[in-house]
C-alpha atoms as a PDB file:
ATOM      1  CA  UNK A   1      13.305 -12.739  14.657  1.00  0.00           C
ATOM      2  CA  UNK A   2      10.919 -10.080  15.251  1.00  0.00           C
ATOM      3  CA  UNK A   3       7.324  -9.652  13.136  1.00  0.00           C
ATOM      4  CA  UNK A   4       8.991  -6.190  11.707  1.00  0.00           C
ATOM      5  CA  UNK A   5      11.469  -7.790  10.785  1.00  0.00           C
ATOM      6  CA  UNK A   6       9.835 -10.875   8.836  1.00  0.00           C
ATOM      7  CA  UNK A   7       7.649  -7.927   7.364  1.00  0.00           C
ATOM      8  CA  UNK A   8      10.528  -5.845   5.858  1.00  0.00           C
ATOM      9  CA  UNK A   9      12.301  -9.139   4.461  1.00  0.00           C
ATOM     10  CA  UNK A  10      11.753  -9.968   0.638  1.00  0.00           C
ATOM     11  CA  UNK A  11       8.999  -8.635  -0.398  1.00  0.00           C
ATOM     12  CA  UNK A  12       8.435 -12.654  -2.755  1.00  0.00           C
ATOM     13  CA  UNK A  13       8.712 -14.502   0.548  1.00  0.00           C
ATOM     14  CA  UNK A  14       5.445 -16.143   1.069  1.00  0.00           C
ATOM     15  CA  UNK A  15       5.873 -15.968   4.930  1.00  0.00           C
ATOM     16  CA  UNK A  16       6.405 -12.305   4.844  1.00  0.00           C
ATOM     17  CA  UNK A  17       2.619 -12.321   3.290  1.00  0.00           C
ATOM     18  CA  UNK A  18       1.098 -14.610   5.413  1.00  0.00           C
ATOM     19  CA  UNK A  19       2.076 -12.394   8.514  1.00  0.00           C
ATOM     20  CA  UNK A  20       0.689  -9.363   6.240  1.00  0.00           C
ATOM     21  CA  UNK A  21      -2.343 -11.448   6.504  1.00  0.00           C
ATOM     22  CA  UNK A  22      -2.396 -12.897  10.130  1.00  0.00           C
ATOM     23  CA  UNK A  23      -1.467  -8.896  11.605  1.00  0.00           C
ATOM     24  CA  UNK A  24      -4.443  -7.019   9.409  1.00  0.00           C
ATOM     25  CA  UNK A  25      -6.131  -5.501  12.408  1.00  0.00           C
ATOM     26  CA  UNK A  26     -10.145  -5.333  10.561  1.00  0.00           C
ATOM     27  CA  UNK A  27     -11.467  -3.744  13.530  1.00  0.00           C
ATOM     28  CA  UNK A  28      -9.411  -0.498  12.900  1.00  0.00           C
ATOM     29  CA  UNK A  29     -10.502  -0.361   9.289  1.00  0.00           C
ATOM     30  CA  UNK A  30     -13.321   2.965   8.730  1.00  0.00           C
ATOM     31  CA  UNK A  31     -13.604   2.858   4.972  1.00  0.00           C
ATOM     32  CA  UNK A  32     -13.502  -0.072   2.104  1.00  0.00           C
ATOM     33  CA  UNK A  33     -13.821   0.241  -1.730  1.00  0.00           C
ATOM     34  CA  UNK A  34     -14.433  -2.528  -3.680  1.00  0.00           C
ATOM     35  CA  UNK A  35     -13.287  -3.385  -7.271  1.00  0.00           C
ATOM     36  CA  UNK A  36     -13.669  -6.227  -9.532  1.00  0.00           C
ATOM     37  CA  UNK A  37     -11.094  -8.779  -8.111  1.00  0.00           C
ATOM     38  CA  UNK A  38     -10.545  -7.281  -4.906  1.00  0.00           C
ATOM     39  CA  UNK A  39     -11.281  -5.273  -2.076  1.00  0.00           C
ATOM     40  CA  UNK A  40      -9.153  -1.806  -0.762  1.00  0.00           C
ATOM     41  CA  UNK A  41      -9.160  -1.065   3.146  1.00  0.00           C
ATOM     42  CA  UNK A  42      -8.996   2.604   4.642  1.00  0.00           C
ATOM     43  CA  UNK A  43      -7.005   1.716   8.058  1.00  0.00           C
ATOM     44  CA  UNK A  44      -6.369   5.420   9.479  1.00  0.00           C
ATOM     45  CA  UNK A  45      -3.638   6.561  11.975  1.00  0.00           C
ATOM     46  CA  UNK A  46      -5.142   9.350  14.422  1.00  0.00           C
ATOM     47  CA  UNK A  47      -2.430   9.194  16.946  1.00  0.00           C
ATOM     48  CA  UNK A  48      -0.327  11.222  14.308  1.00  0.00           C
ATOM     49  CA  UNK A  49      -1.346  14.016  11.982  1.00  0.00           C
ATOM     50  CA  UNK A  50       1.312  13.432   9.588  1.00  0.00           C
ATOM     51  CA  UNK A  51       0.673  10.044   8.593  1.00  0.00           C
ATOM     52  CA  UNK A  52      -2.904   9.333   7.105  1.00  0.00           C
ATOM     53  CA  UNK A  53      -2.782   5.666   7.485  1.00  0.00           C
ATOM     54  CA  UNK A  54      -2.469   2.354   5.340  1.00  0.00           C
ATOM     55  CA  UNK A  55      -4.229   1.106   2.497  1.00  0.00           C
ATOM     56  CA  UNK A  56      -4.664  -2.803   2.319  1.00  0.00           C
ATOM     57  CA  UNK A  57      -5.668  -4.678  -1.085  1.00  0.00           C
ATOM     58  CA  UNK A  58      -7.142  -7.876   0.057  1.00  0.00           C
ATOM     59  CA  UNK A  59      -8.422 -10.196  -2.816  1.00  0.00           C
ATOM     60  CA  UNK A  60     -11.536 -12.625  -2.345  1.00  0.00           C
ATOM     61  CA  UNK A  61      -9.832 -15.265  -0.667  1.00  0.00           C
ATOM     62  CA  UNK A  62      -9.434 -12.376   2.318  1.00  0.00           C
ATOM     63  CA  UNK A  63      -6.344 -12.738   1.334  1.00  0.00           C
ATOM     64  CA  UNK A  64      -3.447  -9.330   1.497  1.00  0.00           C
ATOM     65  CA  UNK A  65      -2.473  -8.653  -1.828  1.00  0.00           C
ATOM     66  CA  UNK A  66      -0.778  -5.091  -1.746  1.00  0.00           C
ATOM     67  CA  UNK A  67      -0.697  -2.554   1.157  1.00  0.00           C
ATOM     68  CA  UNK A  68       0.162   1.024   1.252  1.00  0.00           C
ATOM     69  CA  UNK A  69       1.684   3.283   4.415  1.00  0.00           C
ATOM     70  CA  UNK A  70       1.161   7.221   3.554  1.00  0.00           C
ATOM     71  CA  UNK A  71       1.320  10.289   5.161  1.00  0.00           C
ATOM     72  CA  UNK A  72       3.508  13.597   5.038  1.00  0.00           C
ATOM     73  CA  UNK A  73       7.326  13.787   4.973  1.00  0.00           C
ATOM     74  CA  UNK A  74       8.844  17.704   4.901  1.00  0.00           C
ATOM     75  CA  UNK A  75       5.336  18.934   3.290  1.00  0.00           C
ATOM     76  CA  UNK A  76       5.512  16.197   0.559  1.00  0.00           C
ATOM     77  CA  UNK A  77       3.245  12.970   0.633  1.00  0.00           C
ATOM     78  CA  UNK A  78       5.009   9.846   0.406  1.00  0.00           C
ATOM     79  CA  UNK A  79       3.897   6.134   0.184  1.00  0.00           C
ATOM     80  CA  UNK A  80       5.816   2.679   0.923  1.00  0.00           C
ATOM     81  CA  UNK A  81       4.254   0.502  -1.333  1.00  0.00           C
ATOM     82  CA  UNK A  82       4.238  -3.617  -1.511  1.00  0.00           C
ATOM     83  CA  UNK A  83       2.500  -5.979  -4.346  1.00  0.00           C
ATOM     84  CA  UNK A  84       2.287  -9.616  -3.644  1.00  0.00           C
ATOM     85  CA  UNK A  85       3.932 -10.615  -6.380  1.00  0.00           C
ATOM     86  CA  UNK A  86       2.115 -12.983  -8.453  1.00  0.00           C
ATOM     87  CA  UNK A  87      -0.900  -9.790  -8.365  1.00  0.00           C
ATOM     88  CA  UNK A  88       1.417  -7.404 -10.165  1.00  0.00           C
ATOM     89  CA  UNK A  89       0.710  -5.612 -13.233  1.00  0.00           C
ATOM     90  CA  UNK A  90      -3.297  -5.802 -12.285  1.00  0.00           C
ATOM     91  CA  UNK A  91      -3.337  -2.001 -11.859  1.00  0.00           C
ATOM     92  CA  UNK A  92      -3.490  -2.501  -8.155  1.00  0.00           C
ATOM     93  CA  UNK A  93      -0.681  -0.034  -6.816  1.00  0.00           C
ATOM     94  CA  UNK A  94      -2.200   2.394  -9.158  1.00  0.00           C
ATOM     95  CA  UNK A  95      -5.643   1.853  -7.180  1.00  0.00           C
ATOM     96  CA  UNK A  96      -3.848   1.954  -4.116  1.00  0.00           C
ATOM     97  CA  UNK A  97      -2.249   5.481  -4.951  1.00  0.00           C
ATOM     98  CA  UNK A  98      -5.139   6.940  -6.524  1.00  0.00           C
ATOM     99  CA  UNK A  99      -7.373   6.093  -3.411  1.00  0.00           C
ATOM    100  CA  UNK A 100      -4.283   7.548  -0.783  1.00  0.00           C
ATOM    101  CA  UNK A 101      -4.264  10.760  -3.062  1.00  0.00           C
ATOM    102  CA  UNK A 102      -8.184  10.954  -2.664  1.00  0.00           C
ATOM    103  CA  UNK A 103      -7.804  10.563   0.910  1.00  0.00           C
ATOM    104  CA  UNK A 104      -4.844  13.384   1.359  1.00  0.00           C
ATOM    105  CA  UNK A 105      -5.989  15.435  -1.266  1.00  0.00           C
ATOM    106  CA  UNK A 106      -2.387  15.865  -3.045  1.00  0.00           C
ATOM    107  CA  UNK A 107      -0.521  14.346  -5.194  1.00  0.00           C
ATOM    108  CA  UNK A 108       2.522  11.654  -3.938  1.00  0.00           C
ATOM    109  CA  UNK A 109       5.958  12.737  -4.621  1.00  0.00           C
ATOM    110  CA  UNK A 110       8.146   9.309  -5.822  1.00  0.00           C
ATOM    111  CA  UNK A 111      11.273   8.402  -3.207  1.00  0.00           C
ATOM    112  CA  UNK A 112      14.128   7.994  -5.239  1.00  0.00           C
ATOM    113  CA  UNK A 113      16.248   5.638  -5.556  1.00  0.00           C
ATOM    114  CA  UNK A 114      13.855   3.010  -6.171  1.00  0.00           C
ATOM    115  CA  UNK A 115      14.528  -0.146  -8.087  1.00  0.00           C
ATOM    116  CA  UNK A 116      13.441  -0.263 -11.671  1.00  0.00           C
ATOM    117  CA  UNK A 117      10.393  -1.566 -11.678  1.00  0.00           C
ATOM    118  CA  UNK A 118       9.466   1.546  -9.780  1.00  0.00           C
ATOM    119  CA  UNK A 119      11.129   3.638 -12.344  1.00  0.00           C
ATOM    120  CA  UNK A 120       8.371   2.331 -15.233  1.00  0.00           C
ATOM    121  CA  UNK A 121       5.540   2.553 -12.409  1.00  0.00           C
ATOM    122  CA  UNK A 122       5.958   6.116 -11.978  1.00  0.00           C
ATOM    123  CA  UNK A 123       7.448   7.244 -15.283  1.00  0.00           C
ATOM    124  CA  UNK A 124       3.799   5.711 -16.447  1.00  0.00           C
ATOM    125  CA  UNK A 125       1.762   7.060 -13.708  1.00  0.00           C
ATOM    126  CA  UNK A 126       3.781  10.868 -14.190  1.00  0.00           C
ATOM    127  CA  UNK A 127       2.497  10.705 -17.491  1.00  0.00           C
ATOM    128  CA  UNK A 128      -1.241  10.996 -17.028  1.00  0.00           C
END
């Protein structure tokens, strides 16, 4: 099985995380914001001017605890978005959007569908 793969499998499978870990590439990262309980990583993509880059949460243990992919899809910025799971509900994908939106300078446009939990997130963050 392939890393991508392993990557894109459940997103509660402890492997899948570990690889998020082993694979973060810090010598590509340009900007980092810190917050209480953990740190956020600016990892840009200049090879394409459509996709701004990845965001990595990565608590004190150096460990990755959420990551974010962004850029443009037909004019509209969209995110694919992953929590560890036992850091969810700690505002953290909210940090992780409100840094990518800083960064693009627009507002993200939810996918749809999306599973429920998604649903709440953004029926809460559309409300602000």
């Amino acid at each position: 099985m392939r890393v991508f793969e392993l990557l894109e499998s459940v997103s509660d499978d402890p492997v899948k995380w570990e690889l998020k870990d082993r694979y973060r590439r810090t010598d590509k990262v340009e900007s980092i914001w810190r917050r209480q309980n953990y740190t956020i990583e600016y990892i840009p993509d200049h090879d394409d001017p459509e996709i701004f880059g990845r965001l990595i949460a990565v608590n004190k243990n150096n460990e990755v605890i959420g990551d974010l992919f962004f850029g443009f899809d037909d004019g509209q910025l969209k995110g694919s978005i992953e929590v560890r799971p036992d850091f969810r509900r700690q505002g953290i994908a909210s940090d992780l959007y409100d840094l990518g939106e800083k960064i693009a300078g627009v507002n993200f446009v939810p996918d749809s569908p999306h599973s429920r939990d998604a649903e709440a997130f953004w029926q809460n963050r559309m409300k602000k």
